[in-house]
PDB file of N, CA and C in Angstrom:
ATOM      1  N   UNK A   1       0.841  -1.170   0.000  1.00  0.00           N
ATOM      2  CA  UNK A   1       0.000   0.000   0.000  1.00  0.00           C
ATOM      3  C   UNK A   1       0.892   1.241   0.000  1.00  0.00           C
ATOM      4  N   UNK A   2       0.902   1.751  -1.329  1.00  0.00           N
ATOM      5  CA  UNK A   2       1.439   2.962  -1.109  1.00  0.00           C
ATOM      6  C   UNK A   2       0.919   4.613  -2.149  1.00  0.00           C
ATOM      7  N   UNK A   3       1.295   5.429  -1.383  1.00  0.00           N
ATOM      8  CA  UNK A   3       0.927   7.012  -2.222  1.00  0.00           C
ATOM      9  C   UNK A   3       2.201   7.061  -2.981  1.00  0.00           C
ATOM     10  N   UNK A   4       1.956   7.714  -4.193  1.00  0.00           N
ATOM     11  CA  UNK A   4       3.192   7.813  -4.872  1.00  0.00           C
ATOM     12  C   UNK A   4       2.541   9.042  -5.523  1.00  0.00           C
ATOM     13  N   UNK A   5       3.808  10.052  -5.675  1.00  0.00           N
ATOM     14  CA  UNK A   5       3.775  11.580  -6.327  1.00  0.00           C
ATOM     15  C   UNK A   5       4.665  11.539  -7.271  1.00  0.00           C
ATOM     16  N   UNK A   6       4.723  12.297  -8.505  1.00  0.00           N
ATOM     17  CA  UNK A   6       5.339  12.448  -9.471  1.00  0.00           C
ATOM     18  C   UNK A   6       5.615  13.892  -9.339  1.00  0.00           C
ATOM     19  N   UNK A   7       6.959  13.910 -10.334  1.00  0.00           N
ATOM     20  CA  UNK A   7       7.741  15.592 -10.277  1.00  0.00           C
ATOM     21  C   UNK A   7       6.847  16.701 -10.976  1.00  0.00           C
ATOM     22  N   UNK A   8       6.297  17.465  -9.883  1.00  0.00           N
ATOM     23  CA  UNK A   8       6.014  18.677 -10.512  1.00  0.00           C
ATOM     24  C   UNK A   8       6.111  19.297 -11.761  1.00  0.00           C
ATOM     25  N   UNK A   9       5.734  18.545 -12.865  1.00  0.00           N
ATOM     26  CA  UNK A   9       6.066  19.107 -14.105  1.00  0.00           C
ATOM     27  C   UNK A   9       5.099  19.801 -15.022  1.00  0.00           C
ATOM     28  N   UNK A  10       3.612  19.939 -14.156  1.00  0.00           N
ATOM     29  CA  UNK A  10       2.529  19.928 -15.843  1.00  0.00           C
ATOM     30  C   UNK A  10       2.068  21.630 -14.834  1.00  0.00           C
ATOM     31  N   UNK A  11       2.281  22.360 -16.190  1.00  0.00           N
ATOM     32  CA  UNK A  11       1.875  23.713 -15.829  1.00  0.00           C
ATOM     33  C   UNK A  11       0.479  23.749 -15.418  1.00  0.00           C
ATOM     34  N   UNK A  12       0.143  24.446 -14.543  1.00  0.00           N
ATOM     35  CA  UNK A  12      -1.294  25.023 -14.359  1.00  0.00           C
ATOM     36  C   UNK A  12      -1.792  25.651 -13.467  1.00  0.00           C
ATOM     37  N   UNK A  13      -3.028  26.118 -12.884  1.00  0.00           N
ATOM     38  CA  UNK A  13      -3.684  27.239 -12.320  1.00  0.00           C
ATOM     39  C   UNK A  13      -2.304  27.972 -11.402  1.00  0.00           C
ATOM     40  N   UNK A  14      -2.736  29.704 -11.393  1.00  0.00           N
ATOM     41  CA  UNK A  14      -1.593  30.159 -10.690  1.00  0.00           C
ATOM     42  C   UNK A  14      -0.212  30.704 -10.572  1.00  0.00           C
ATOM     43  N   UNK A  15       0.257  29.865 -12.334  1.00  0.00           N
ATOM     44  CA  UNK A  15       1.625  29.938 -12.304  1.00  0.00           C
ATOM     45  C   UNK A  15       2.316  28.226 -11.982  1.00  0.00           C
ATOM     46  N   UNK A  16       1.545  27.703 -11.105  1.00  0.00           N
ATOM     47  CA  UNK A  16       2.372  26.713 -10.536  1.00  0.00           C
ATOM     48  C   UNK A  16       2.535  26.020 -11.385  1.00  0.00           C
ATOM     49  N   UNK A  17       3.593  24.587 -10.851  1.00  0.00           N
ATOM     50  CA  UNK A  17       3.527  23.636 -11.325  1.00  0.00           C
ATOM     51  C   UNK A  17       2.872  22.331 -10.999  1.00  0.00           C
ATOM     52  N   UNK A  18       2.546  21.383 -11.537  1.00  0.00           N
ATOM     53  CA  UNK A  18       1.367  20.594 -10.825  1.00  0.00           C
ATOM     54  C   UNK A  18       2.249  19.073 -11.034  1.00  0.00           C
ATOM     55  N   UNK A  19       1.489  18.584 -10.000  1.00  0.00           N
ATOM     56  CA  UNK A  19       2.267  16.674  -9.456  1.00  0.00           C
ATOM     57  C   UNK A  19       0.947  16.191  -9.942  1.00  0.00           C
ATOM     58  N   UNK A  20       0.659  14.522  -9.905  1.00  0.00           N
ATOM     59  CA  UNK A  20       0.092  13.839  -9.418  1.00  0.00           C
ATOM     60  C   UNK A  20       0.120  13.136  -8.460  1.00  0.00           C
ATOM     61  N   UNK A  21      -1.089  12.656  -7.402  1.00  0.00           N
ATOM     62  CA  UNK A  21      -0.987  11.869  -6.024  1.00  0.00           C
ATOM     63  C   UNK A  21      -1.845  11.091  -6.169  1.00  0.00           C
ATOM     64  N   UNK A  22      -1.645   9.671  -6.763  1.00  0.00           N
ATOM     65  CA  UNK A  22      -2.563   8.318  -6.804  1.00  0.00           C
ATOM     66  C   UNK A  22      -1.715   6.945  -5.734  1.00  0.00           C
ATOM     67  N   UNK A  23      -2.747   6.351  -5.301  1.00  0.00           N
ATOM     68  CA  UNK A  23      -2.266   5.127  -4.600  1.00  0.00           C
ATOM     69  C   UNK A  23      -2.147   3.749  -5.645  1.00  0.00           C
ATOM     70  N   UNK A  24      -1.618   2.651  -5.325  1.00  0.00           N
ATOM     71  CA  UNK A  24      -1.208   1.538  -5.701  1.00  0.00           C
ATOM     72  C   UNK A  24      -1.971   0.840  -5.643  1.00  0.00           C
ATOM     73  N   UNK A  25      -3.201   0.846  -3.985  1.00  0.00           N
ATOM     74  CA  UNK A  25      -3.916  -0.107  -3.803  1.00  0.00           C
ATOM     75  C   UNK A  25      -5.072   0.357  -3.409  1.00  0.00           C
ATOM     76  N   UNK A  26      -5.633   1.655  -3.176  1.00  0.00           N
ATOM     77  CA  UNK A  26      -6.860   1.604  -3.310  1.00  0.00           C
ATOM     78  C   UNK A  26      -7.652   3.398  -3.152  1.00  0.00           C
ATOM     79  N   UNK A  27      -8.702   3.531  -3.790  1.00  0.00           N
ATOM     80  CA  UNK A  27      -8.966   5.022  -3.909  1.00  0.00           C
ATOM     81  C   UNK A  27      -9.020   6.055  -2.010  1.00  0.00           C
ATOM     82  N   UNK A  28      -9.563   4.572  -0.970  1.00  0.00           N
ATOM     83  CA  UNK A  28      -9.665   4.903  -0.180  1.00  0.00           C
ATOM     84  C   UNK A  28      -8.624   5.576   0.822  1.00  0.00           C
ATOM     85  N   UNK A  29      -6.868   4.597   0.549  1.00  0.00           N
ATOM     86  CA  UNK A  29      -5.746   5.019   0.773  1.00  0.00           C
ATOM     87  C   UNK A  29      -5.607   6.919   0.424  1.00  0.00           C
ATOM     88  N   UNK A  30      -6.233   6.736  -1.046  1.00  0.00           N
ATOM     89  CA  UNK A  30      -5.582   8.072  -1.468  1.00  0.00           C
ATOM     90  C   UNK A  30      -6.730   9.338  -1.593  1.00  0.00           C
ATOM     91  N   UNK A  31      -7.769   8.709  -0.815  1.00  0.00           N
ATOM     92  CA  UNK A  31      -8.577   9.878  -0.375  1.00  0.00           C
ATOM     93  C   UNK A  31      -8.052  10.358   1.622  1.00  0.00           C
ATOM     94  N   UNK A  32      -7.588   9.414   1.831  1.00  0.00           N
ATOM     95  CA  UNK A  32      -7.454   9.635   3.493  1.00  0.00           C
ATOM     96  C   UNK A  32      -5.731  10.456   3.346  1.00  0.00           C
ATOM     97  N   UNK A  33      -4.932  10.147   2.535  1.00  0.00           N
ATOM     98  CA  UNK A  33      -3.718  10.398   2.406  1.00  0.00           C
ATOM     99  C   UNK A  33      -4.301  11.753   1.552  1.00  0.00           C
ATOM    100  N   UNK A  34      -5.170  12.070   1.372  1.00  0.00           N
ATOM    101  CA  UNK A  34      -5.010  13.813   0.855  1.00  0.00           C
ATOM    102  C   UNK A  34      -6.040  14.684   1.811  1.00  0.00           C
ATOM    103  N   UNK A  35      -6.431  13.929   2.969  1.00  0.00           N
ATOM    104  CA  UNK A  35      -6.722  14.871   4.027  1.00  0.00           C
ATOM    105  C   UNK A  35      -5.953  15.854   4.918  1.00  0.00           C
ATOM    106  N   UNK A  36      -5.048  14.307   5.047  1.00  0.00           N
ATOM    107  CA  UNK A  36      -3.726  14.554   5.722  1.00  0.00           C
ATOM    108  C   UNK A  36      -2.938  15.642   5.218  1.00  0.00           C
ATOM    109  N   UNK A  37      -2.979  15.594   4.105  1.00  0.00           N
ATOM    110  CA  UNK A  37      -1.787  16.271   3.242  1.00  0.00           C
ATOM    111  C   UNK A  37      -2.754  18.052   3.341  1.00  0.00           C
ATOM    112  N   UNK A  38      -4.186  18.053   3.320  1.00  0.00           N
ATOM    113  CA  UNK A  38      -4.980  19.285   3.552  1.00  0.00           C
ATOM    114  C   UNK A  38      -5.072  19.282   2.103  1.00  0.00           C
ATOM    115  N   UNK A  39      -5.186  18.282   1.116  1.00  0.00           N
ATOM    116  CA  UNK A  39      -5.506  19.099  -0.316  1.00  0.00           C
ATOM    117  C   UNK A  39      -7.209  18.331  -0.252  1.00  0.00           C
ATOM    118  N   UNK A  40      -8.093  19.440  -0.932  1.00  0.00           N
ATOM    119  CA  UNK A  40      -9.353  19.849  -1.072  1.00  0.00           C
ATOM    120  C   UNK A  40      -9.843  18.186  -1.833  1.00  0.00           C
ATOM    121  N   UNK A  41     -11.106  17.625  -1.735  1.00  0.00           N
ATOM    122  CA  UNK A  41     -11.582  16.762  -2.578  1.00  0.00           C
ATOM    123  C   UNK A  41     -12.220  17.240  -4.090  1.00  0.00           C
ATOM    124  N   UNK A  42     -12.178  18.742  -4.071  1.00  0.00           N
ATOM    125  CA  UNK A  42     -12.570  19.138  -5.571  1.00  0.00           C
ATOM    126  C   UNK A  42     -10.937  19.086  -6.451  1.00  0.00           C
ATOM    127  N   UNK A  43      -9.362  19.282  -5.994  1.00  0.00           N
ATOM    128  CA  UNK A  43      -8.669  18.241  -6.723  1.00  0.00           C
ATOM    129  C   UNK A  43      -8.603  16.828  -7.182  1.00  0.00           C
ATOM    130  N   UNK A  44      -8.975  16.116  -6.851  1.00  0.00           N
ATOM    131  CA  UNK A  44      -9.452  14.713  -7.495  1.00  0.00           C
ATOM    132  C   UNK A  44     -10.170  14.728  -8.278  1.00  0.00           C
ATOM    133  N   UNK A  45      -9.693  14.015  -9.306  1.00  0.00           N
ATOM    134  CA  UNK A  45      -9.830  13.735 -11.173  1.00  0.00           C
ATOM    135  C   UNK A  45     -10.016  12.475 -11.561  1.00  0.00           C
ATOM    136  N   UNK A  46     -11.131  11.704 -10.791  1.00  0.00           N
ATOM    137  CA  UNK A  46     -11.069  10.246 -11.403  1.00  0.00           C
ATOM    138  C   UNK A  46     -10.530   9.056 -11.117  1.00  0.00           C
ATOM    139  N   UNK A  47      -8.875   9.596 -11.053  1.00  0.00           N
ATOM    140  CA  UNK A  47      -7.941   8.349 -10.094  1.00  0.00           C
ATOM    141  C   UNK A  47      -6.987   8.880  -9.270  1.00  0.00           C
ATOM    142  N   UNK A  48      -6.463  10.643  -9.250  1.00  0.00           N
ATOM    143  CA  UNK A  48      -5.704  11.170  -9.061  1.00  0.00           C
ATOM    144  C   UNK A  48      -5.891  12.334  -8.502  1.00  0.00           C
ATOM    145  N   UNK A  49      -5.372  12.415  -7.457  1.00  0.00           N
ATOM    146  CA  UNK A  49      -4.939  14.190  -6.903  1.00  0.00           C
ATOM    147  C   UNK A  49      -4.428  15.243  -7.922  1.00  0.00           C
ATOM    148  N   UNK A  50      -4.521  16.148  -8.268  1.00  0.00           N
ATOM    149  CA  UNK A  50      -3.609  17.103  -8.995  1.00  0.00           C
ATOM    150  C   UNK A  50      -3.157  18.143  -7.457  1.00  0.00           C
ATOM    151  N   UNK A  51      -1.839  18.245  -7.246  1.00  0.00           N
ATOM    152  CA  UNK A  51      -1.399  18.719  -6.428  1.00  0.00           C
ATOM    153  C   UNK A  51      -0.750  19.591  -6.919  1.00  0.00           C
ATOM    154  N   UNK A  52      -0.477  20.921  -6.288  1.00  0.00           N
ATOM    155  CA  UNK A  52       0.617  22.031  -6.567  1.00  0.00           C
ATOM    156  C   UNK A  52       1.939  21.546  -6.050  1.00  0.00           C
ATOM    157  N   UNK A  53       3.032  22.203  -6.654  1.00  0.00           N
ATOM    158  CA  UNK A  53       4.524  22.143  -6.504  1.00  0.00           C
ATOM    159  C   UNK A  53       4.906  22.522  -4.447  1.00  0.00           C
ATOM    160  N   UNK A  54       3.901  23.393  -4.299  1.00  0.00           N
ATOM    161  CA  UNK A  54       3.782  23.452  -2.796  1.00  0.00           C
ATOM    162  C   UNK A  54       3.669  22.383  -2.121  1.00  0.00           C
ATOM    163  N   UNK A  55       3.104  21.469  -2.109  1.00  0.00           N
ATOM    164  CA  UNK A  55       2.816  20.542  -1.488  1.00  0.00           C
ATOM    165  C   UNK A  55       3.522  19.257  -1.555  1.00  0.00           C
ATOM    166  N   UNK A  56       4.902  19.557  -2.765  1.00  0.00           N
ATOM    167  CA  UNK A  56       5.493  18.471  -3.194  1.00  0.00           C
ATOM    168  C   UNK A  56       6.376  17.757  -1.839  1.00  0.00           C
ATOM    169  N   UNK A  57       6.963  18.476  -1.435  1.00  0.00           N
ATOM    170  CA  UNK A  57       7.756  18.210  -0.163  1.00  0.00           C
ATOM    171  C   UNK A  57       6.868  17.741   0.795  1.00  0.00           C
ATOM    172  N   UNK A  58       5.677  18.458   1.501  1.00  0.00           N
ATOM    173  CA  UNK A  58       5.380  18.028   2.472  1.00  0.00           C
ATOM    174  C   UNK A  58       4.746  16.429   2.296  1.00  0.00           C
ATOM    175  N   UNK A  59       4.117  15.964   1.031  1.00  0.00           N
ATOM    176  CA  UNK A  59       3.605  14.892   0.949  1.00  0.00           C
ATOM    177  C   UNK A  59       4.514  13.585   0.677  1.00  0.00           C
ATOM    178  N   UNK A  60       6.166  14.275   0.699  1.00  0.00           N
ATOM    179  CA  UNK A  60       7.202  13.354   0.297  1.00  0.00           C
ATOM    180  C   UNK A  60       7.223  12.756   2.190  1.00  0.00           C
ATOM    181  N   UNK A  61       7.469  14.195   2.837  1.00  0.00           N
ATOM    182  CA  UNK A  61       7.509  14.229   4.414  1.00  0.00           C
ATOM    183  C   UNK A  61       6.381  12.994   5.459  1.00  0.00           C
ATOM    184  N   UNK A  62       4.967  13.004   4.221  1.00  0.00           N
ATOM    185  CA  UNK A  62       4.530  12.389   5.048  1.00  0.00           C
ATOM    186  C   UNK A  62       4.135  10.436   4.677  1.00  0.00           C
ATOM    187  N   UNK A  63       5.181  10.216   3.725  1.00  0.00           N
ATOM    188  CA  UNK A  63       4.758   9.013   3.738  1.00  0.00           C
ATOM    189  C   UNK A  63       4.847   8.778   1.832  1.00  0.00           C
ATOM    190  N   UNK A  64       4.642   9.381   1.040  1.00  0.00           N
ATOM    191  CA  UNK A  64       4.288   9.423  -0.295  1.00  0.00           C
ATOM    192  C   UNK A  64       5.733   9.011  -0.917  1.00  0.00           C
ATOM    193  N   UNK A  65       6.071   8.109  -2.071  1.00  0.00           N
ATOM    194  CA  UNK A  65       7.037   8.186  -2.235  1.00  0.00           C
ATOM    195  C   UNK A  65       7.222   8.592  -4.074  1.00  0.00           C
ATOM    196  N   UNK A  66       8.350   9.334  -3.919  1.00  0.00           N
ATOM    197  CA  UNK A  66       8.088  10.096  -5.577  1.00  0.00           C
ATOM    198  C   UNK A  66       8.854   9.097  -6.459  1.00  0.00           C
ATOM    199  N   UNK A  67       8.134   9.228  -7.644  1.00  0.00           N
ATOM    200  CA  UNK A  67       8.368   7.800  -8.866  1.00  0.00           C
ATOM    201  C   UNK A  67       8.285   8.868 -10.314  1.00  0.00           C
ATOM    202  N   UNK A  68       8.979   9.288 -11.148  1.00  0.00           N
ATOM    203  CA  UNK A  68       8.893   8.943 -12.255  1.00  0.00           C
ATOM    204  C   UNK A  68       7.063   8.988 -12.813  1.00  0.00           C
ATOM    205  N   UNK A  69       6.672   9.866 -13.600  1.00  0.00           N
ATOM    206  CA  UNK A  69       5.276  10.186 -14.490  1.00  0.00           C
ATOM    207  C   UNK A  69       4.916   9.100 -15.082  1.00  0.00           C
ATOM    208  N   UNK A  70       5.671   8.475 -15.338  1.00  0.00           N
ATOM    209  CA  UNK A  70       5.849   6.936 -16.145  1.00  0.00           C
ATOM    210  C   UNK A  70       5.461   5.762 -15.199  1.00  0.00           C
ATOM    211  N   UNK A  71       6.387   5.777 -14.043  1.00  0.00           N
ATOM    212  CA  UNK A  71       5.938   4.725 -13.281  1.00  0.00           C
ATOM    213  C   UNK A  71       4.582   4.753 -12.292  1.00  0.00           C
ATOM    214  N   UNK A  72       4.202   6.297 -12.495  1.00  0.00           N
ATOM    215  CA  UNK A  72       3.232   6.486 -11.149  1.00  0.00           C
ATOM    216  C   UNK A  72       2.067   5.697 -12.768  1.00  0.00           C
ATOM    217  N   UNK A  73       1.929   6.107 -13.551  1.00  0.00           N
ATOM    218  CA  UNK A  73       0.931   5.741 -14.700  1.00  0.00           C
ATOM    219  C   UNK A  73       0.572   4.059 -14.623  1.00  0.00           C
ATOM    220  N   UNK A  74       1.849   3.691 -14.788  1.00  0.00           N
ATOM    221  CA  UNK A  74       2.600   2.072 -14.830  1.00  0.00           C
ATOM    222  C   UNK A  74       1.649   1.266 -13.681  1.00  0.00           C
ATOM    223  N   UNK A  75       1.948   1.797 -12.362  1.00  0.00           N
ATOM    224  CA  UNK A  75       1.639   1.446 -11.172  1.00  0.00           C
ATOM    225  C   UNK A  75       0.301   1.270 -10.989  1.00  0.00           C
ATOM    226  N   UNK A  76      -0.683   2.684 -11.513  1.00  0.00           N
ATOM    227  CA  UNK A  76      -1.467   2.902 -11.521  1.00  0.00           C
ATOM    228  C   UNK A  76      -2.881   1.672 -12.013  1.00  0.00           C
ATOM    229  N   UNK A  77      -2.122   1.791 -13.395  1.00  0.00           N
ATOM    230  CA  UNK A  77      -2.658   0.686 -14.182  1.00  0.00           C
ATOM    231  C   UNK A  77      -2.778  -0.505 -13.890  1.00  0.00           C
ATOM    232  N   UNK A  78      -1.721  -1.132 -12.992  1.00  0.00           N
ATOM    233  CA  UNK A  78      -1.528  -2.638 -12.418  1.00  0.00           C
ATOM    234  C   UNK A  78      -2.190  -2.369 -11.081  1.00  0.00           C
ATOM    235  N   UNK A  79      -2.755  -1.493 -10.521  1.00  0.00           N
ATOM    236  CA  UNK A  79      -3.444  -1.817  -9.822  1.00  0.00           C
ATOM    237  C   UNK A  79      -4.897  -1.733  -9.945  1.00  0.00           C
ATOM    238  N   UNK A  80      -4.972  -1.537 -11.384  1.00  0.00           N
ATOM    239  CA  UNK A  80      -6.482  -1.504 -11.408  1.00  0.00           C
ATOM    240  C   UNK A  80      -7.975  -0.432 -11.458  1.00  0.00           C
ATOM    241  N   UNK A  81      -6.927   0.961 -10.871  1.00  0.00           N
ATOM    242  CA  UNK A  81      -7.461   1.617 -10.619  1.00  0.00           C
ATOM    243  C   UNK A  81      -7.246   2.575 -11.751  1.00  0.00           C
ATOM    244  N   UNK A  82      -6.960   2.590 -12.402  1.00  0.00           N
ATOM    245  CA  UNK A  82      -6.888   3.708 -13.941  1.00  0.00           C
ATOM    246  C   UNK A  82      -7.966   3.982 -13.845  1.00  0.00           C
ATOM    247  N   UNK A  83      -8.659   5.131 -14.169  1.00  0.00           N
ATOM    248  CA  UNK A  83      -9.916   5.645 -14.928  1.00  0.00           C
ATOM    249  C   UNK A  83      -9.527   6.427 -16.261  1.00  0.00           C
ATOM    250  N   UNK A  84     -10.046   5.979 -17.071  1.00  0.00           N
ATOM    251  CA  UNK A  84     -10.109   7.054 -18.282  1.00  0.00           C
ATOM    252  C   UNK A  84     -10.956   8.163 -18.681  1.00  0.00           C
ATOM    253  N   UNK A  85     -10.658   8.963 -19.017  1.00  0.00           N
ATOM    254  CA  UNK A  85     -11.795   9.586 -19.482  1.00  0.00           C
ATOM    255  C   UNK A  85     -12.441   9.058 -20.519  1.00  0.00           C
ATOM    256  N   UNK A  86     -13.848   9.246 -20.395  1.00  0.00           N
ATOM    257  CA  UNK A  86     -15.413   8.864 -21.379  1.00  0.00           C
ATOM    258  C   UNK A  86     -15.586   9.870 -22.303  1.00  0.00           C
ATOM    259  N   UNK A  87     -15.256   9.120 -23.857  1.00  0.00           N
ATOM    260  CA  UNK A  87     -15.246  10.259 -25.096  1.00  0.00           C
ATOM    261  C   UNK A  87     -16.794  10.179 -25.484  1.00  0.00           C
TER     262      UNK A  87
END
């Protein structure tokens, strides 16, 4: 069971730069792990947190471990929990 964050790389609201914060094993992990962290439930997108560059550190601080855009996707997928968007 784990949170995993990716590097701050995708521009958006603010100026900032934006992460993703999805779990391995289950939506419930990574709704309780973004209380903690104080980010809002109107960031969540389906399978994923969109987090600001602010928050990158503290969610490393509390447990989250950072992977590669590639592997958080990778991970994502093998556990099942991907959502896609509906065209």
């Amino acid at each position: 069971m784990t949170v995993l964050i990716d590097p701050p790389n995708w521009p958006g609201p603010r100026g900032l730069m934006w992460s993703h914060l999805v779990s391995d094993s289950s939506l419930d992990e990574l709704h309780t792990f973004a209380v903690l962290l104080g980010v809002p439930r109107r960031a969540f997108d389906r399978d994923h947190y969109d987090v600001p560059e602010t928050v990158h550190a503290h969610a490393l601080s509390l447990g989250a471990q950072a992977v590669s855009s590639r592997e958080l996707l990778s991970r994502l997928i093998a556990a099942g929990l991907r959502r896609r968007k509906i065209r």
